[in-house]
PDB file of N, CA and C in Angstrom:
ATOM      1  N   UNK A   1      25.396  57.114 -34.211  1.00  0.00           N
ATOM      2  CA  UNK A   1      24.529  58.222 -33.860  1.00  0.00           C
ATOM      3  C   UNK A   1      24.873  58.680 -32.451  1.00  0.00           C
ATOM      4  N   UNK A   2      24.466  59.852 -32.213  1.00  0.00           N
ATOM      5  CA  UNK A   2      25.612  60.362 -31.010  1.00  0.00           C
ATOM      6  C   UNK A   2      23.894  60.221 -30.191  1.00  0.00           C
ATOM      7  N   UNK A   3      24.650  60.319 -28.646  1.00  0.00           N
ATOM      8  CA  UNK A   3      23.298  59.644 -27.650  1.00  0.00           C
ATOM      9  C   UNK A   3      22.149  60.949 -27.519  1.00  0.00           C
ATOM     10  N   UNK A   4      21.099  60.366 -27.484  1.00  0.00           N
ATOM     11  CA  UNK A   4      19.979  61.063 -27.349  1.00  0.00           C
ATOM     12  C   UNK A   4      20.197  61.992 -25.971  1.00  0.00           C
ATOM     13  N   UNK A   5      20.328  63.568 -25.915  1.00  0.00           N
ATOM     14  CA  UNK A   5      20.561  64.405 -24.313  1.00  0.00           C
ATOM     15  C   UNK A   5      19.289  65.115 -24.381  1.00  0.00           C
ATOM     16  N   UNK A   6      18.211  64.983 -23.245  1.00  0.00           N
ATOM     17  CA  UNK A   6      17.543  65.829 -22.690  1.00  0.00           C
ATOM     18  C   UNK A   6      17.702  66.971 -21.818  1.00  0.00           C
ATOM     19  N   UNK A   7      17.242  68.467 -22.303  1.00  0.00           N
ATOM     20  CA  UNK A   7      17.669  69.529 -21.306  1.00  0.00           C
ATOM     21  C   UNK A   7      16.769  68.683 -19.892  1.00  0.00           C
ATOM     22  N   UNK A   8      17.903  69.421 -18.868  1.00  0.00           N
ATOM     23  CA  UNK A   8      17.104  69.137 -17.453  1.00  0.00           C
ATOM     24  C   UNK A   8      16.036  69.165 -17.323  1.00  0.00           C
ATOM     25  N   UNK A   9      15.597  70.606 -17.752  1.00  0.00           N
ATOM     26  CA  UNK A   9      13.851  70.789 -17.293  1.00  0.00           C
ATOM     27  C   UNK A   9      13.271  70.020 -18.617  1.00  0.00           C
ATOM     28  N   UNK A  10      13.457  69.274 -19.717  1.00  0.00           N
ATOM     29  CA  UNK A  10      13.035  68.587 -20.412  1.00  0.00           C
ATOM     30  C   UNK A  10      13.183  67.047 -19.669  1.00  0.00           C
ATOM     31  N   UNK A  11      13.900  66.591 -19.139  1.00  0.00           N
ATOM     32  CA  UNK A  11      14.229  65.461 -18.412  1.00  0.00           C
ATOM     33  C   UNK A  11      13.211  65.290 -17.475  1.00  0.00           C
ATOM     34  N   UNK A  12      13.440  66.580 -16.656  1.00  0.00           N
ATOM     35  CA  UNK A  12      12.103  66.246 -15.209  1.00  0.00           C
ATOM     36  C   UNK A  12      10.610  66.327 -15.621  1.00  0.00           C
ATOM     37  N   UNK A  13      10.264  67.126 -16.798  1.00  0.00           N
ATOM     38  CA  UNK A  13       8.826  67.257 -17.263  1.00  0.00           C
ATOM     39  C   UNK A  13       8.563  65.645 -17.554  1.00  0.00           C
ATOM     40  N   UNK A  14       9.285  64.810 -18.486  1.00  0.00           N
ATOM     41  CA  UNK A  14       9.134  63.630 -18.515  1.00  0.00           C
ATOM     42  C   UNK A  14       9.397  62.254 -17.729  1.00  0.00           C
ATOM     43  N   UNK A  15       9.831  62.770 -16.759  1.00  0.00           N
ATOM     44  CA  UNK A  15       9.631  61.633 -15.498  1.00  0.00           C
ATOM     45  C   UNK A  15       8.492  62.298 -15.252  1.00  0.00           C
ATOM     46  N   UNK A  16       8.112  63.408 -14.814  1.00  0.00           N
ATOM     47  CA  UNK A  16       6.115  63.984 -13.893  1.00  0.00           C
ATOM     48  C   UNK A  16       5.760  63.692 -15.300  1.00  0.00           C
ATOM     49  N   UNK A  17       5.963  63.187 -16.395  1.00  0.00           N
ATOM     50  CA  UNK A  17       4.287  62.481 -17.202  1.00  0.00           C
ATOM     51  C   UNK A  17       4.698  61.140 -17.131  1.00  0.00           C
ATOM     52  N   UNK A  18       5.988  60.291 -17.326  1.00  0.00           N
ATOM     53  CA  UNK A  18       6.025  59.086 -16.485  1.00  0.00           C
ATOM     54  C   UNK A  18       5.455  58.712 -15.164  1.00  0.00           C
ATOM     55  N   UNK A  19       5.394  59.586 -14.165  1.00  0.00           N
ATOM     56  CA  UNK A  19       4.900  59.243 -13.259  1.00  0.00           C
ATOM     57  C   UNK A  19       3.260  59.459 -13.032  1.00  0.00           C
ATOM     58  N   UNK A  20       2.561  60.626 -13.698  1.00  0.00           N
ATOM     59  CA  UNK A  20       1.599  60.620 -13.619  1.00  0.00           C
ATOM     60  C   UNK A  20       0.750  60.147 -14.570  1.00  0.00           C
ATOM     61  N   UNK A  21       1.320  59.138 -15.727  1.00  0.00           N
ATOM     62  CA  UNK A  21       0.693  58.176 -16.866  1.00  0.00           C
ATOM     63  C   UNK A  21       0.665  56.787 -15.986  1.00  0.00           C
ATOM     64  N   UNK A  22       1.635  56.807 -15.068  1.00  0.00           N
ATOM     65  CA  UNK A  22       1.234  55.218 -13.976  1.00  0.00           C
ATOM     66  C   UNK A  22       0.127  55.996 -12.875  1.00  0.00           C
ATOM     67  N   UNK A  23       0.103  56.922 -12.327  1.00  0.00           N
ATOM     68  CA  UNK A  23      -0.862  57.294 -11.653  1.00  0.00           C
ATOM     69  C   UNK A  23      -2.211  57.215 -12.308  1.00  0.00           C
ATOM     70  N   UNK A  24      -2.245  57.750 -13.343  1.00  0.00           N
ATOM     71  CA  UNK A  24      -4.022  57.851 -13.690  1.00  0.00           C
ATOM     72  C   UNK A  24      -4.114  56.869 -14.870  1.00  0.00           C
ATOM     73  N   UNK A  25      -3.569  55.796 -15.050  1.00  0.00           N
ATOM     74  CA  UNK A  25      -3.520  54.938 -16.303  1.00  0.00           C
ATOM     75  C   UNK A  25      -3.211  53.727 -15.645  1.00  0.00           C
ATOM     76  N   UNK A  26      -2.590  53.567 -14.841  1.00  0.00           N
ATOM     77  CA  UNK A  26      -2.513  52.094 -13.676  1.00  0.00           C
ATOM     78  C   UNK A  26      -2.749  52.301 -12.418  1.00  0.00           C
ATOM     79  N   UNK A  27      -3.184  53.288 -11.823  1.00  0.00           N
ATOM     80  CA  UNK A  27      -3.053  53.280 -10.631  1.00  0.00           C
ATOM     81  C   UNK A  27      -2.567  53.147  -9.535  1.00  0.00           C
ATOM     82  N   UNK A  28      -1.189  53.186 -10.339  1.00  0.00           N
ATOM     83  CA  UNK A  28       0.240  53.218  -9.361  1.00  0.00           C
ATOM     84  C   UNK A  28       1.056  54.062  -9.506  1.00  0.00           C
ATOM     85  N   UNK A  29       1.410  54.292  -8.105  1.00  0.00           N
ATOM     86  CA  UNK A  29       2.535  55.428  -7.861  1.00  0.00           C
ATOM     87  C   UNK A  29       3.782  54.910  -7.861  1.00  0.00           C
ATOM     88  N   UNK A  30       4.351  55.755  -8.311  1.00  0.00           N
ATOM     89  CA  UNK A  30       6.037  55.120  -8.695  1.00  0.00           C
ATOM     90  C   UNK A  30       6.734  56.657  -8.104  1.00  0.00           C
ATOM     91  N   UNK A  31       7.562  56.487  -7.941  1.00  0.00           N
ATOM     92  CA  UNK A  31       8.946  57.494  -7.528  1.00  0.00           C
ATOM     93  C   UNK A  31       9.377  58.296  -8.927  1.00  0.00           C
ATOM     94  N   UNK A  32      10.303  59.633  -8.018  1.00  0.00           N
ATOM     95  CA  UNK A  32      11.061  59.546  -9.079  1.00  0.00           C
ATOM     96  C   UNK A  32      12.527  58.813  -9.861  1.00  0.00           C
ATOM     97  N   UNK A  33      12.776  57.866  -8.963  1.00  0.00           N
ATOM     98  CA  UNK A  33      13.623  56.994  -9.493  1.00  0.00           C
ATOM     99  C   UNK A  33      12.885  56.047 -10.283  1.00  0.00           C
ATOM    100  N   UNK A  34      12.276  55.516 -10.034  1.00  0.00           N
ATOM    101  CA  UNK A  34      11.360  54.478 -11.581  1.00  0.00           C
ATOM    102  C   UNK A  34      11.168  55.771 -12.324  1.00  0.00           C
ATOM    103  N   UNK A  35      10.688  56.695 -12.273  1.00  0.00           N
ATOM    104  CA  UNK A  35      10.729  57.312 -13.734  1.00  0.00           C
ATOM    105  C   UNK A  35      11.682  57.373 -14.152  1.00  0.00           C
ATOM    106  N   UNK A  36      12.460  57.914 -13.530  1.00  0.00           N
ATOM    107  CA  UNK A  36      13.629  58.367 -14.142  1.00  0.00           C
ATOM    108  C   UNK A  36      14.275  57.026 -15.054  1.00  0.00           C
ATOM    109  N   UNK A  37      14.231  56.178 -14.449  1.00  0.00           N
ATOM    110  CA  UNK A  37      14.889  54.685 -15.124  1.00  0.00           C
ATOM    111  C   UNK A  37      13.919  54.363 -16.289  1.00  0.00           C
ATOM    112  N   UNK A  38      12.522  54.241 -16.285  1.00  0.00           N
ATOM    113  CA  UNK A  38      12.043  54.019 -16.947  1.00  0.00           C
ATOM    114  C   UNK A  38      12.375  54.861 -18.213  1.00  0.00           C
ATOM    115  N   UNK A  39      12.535  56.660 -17.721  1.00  0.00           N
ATOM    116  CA  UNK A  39      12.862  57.286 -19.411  1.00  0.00           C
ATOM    117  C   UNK A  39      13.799  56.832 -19.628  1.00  0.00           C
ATOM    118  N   UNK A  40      15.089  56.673 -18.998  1.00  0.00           N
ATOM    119  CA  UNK A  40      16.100  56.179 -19.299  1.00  0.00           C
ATOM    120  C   UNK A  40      16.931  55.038 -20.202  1.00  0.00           C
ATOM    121  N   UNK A  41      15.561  53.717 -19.972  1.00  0.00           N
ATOM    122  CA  UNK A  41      15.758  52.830 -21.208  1.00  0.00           C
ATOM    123  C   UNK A  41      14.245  53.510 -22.210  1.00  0.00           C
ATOM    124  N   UNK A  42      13.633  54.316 -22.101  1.00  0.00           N
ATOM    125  CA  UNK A  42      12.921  55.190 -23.285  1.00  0.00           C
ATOM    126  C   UNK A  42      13.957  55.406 -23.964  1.00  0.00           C
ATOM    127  N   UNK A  43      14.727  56.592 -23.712  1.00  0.00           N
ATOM    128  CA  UNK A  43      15.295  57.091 -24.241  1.00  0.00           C
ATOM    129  C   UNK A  43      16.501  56.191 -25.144  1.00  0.00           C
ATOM    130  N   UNK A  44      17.146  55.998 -24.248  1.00  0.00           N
ATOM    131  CA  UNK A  44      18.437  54.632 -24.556  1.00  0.00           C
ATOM    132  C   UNK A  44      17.944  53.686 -25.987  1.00  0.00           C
ATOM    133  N   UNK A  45      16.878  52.874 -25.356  1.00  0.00           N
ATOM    134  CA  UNK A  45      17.146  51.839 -26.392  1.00  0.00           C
ATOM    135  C   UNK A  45      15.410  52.088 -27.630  1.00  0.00           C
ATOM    136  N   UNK A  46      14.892  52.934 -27.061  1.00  0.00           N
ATOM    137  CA  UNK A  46      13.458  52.903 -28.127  1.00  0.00           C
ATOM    138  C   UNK A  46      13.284  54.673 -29.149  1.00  0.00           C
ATOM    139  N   UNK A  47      14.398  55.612 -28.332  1.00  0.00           N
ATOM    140  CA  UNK A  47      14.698  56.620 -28.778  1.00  0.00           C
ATOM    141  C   UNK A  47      14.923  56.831 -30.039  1.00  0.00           C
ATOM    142  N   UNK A  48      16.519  56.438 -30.359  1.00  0.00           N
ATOM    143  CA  UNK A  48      16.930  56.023 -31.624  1.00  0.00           C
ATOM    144  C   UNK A  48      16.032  55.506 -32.779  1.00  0.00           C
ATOM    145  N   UNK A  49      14.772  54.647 -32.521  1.00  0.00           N
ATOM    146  CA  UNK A  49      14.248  54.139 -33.406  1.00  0.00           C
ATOM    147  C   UNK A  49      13.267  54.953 -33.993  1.00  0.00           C
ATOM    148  N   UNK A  50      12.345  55.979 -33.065  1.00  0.00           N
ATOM    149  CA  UNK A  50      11.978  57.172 -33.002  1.00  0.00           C
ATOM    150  C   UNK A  50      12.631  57.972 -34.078  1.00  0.00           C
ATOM    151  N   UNK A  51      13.721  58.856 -33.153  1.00  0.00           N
ATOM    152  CA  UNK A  51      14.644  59.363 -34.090  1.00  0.00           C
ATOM    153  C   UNK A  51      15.275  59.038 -35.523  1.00  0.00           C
ATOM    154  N   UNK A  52      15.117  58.189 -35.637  1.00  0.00           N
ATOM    155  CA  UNK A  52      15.403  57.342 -37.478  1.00  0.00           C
ATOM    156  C   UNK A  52      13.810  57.595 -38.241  1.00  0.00           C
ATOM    157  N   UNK A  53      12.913  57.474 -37.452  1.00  0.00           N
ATOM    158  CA  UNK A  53      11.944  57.078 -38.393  1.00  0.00           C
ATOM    159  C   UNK A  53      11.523  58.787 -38.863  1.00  0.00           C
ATOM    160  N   UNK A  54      11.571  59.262 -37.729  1.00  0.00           N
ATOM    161  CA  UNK A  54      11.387  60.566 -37.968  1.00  0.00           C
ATOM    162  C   UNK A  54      12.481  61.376 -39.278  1.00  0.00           C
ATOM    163  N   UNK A  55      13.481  60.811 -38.691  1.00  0.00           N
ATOM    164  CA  UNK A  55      14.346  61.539 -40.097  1.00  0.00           C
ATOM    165  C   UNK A  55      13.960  60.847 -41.271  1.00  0.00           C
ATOM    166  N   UNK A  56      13.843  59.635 -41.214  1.00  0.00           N
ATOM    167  CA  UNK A  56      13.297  59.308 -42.839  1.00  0.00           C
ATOM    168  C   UNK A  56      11.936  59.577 -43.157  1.00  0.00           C
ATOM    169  N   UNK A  57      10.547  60.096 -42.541  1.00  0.00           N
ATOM    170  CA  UNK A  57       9.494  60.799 -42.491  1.00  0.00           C
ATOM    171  C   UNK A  57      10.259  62.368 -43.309  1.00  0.00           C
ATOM    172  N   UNK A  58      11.110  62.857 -42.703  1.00  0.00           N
ATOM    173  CA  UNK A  58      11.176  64.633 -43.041  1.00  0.00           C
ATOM    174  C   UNK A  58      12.447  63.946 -44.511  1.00  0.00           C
ATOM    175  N   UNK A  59      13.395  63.226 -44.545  1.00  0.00           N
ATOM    176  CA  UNK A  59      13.322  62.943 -45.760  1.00  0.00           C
ATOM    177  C   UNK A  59      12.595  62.940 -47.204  1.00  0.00           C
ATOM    178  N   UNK A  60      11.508  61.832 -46.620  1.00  0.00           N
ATOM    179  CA  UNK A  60      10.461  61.474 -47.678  1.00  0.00           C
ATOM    180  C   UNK A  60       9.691  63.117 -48.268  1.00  0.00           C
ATOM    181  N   UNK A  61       9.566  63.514 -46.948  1.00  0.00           N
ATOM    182  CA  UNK A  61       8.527  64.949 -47.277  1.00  0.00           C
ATOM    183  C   UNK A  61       9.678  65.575 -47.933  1.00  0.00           C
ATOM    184  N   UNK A  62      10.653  66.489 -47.346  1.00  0.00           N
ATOM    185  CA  UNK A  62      11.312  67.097 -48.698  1.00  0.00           C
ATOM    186  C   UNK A  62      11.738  66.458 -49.807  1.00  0.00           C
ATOM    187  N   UNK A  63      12.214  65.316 -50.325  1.00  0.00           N
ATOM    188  CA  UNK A  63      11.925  65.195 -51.444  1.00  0.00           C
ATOM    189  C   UNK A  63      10.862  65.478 -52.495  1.00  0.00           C
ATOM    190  N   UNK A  64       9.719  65.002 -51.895  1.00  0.00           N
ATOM    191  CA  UNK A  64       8.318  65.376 -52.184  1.00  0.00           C
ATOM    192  C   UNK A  64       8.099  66.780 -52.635  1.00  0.00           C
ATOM    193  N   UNK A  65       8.914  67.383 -51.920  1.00  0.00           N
ATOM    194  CA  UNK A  65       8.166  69.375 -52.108  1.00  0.00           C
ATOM    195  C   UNK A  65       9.643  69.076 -53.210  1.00  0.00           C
ATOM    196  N   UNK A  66      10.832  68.798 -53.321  1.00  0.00           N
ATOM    197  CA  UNK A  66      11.580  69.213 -54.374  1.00  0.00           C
ATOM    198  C   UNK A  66      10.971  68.234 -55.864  1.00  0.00           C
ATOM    199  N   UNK A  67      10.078  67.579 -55.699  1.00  0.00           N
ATOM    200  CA  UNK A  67      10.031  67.060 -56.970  1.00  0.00           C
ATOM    201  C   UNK A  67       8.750  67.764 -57.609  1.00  0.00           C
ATOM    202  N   UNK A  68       7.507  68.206 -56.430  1.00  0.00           N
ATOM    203  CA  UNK A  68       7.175  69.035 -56.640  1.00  0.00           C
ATOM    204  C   UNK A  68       7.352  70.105 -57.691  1.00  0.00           C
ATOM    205  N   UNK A  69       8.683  71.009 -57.060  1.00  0.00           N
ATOM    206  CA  UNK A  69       9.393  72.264 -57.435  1.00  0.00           C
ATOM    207  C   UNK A  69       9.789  71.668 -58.797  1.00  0.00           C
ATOM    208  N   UNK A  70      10.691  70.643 -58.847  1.00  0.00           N
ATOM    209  CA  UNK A  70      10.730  70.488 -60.232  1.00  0.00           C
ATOM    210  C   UNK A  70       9.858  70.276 -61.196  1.00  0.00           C
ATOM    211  N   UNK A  71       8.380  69.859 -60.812  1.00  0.00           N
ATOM    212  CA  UNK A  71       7.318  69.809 -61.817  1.00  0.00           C
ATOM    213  C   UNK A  71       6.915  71.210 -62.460  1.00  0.00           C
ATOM    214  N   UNK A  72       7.311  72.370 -61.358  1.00  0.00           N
ATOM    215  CA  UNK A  72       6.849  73.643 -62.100  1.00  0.00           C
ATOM    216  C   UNK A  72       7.960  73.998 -63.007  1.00  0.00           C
ATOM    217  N   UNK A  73       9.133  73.913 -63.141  1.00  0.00           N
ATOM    218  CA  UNK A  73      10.380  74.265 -63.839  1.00  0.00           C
ATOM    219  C   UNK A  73      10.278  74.067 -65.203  1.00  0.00           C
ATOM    220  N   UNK A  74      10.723  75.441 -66.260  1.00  0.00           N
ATOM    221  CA  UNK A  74      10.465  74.893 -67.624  1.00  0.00           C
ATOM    222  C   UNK A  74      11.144  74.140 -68.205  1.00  0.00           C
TER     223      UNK A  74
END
């Protein structure tokens, strides 16, 4: 599977909710280098698993609507 790429301004929106989910959820301030690292093994190693489950979720559903479709067929 080819590596998970975030656009830039998709990258920095998610370090400022990394950083402000330790601000108002632990009460610690972190940088933007801990965020950034932190999405970084997000992304890296818990991404992929994400990304799989999700494709076999939109799998399951279109099959579903094509068997559907075939129930109306004469």
């Amino acid at each position: 599977m080819n590596k998970i790429k975030l656009t830039k301004d998709r990258y920095e929106d998610a370090v400022e909710e990394i950083r402000r989910y330790f601000e108002c959820e632990r009460e610690e301030s972190i940088g933007n280098l801990q965020g950034q690292l932190i999405l970084d093994v997000i992304v890296e190693k818990i991404g992929p698993h994400i990304y799989n489950q999700a494709i076999s979720d939109m799998q399951k559903y279109m099959n579903d609507k094509v068997d559907d479709m075939y129930a109306y067929m004469i």
